[in-house]
PDB file of N, CA and C in Angstrom:
ATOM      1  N   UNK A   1      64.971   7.197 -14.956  1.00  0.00           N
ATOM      2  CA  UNK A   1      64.818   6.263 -16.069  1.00  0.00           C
ATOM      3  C   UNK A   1      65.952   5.242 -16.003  1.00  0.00           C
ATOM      4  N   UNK A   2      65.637   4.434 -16.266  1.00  0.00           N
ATOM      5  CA  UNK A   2      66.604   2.963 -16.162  1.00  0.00           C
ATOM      6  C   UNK A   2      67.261   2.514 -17.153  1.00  0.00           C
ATOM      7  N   UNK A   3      67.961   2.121 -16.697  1.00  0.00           N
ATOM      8  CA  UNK A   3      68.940   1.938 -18.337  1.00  0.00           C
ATOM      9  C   UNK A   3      69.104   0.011 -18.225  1.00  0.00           C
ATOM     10  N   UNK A   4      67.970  -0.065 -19.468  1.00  0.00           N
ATOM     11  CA  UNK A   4      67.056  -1.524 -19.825  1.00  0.00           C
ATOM     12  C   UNK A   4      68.595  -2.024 -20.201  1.00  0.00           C
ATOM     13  N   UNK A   5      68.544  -3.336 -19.724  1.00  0.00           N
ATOM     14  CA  UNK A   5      69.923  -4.481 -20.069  1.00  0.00           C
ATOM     15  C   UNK A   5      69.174  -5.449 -20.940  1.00  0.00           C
ATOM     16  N   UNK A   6      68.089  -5.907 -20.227  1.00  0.00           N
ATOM     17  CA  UNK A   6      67.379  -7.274 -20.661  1.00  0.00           C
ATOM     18  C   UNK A   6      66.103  -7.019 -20.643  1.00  0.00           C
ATOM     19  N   UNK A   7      65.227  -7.813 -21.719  1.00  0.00           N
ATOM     20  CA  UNK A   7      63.844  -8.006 -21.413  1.00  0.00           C
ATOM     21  C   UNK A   7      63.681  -9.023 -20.789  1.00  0.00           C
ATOM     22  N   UNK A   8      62.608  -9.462 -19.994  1.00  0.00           N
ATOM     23  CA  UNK A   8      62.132 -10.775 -19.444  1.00  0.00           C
ATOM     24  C   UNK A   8      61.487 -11.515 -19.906  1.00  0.00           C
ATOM     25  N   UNK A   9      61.108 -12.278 -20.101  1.00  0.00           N
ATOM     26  CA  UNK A   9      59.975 -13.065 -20.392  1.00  0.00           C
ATOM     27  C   UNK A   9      58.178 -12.738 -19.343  1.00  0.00           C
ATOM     28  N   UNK A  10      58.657 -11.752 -18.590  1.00  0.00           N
ATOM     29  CA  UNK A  10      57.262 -11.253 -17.826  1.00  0.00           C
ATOM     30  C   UNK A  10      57.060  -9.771 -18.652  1.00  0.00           C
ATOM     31  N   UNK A  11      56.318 -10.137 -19.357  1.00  0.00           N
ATOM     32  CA  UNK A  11      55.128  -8.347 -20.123  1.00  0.00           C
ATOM     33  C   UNK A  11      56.008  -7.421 -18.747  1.00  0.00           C
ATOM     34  N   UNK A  12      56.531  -6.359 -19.741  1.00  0.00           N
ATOM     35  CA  UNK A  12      56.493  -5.083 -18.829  1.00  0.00           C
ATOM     36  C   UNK A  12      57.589  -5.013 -17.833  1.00  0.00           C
ATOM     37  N   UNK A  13      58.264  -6.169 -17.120  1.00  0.00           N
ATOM     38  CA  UNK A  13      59.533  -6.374 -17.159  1.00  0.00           C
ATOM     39  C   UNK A  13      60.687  -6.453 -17.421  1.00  0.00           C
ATOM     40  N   UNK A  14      61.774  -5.847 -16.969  1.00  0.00           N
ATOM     41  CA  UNK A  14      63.044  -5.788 -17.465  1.00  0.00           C
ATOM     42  C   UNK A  14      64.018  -5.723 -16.620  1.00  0.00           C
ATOM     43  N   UNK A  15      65.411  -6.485 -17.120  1.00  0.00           N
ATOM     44  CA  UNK A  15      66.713  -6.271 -15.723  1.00  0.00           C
ATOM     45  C   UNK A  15      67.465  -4.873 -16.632  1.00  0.00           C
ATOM     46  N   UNK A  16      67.761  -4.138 -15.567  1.00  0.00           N
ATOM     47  CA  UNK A  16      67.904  -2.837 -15.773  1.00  0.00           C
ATOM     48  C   UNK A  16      69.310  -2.201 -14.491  1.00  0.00           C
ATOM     49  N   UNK A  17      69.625  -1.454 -15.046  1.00  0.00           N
ATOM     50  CA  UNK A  17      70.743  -0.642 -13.863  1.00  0.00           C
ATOM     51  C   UNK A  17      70.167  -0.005 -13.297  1.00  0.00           C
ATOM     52  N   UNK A  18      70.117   0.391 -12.182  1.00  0.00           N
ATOM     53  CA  UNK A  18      69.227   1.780 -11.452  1.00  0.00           C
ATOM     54  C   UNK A  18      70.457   2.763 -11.563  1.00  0.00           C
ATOM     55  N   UNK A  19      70.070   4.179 -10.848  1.00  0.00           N
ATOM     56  CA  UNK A  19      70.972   5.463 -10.697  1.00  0.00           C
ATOM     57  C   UNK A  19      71.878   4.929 -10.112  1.00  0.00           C
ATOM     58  N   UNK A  20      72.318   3.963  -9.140  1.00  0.00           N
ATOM     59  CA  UNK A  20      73.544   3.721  -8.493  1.00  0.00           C
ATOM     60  C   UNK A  20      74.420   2.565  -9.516  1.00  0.00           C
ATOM     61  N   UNK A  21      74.120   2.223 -10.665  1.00  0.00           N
ATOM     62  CA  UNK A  21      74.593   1.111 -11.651  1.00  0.00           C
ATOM     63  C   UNK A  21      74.442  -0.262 -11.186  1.00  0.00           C
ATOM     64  N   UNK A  22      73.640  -0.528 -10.042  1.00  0.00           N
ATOM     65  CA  UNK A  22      73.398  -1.694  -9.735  1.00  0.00           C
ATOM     66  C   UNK A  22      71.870  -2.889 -10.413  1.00  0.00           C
ATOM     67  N   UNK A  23      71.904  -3.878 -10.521  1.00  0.00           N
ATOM     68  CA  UNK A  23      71.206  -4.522 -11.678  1.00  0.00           C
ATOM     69  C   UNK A  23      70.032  -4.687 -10.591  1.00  0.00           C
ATOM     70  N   UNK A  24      69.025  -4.312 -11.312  1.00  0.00           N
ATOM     71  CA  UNK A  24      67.083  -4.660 -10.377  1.00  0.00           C
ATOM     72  C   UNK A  24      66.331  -5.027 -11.488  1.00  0.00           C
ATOM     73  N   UNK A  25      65.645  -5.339 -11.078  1.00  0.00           N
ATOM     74  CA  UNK A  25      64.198  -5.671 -11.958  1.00  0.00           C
ATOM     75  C   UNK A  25      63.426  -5.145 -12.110  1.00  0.00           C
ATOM     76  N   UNK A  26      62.982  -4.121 -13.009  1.00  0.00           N
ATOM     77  CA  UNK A  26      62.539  -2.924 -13.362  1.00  0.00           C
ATOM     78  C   UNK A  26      60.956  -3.411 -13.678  1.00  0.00           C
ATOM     79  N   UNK A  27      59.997  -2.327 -13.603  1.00  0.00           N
ATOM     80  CA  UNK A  27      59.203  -2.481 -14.311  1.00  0.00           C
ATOM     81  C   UNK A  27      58.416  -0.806 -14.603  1.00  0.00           C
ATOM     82  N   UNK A  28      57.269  -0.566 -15.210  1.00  0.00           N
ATOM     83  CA  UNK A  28      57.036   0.346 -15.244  1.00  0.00           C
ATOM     84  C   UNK A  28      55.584   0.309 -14.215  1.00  0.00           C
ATOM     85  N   UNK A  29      54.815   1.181 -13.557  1.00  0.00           N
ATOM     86  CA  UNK A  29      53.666   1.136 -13.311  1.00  0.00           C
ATOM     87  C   UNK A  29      52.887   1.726 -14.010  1.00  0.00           C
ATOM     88  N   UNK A  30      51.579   0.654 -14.724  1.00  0.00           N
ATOM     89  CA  UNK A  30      50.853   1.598 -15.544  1.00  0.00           C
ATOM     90  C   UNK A  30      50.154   2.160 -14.633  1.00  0.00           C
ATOM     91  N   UNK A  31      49.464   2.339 -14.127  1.00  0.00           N
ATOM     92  CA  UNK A  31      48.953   3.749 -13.044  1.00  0.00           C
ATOM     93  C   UNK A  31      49.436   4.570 -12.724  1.00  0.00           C
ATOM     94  N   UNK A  32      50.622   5.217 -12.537  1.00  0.00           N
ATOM     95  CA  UNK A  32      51.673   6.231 -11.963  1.00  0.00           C
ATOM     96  C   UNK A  32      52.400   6.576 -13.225  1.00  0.00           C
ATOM     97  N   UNK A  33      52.611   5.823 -14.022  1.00  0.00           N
ATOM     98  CA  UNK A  33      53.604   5.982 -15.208  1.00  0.00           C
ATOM     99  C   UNK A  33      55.137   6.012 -14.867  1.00  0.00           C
ATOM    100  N   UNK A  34      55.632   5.292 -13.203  1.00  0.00           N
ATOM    101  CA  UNK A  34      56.728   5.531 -12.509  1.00  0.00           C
ATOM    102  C   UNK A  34      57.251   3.764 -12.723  1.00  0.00           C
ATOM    103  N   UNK A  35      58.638   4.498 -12.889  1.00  0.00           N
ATOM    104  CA  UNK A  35      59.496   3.226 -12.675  1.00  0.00           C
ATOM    105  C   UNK A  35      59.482   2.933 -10.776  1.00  0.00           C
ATOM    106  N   UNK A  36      59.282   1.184 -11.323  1.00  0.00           N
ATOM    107  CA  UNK A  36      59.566   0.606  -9.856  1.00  0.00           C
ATOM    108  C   UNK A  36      60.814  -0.463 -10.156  1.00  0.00           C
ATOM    109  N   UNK A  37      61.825  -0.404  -8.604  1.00  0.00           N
ATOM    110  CA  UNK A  37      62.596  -1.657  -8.811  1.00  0.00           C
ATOM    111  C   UNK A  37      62.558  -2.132  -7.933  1.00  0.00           C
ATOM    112  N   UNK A  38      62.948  -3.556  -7.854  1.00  0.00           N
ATOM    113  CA  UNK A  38      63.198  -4.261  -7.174  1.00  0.00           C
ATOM    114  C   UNK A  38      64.744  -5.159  -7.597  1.00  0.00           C
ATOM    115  N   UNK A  39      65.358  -4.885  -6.295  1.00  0.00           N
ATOM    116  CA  UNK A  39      66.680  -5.520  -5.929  1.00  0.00           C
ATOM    117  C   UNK A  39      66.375  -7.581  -6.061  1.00  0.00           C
ATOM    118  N   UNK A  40      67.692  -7.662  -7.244  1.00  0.00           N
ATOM    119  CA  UNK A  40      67.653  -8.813  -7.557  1.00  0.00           C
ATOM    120  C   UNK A  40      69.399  -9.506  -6.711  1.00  0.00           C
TER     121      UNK A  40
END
């Protein structure tokens, strides 16, 4: 689970810390119910 910094202006998006405290762009997948990130 991610620890939310910011919402985005994209639905369902958020800048977030991952487990290593580094900032990604989080989102959730509604199909899986799994957090995905992507390195910003």
């Amino acid at each position: 689970m991610p620890i939310i910094t910011k919402e985005t202006n994209i639905e369902g998006y958020y800048l977030a810390l991952n487990d290593n405290g580094q900032e990604t762009l989080a989102f959730i997948d509604s199909f899986t119910m799994v957090w995905r990130y992507y390195m910003i």
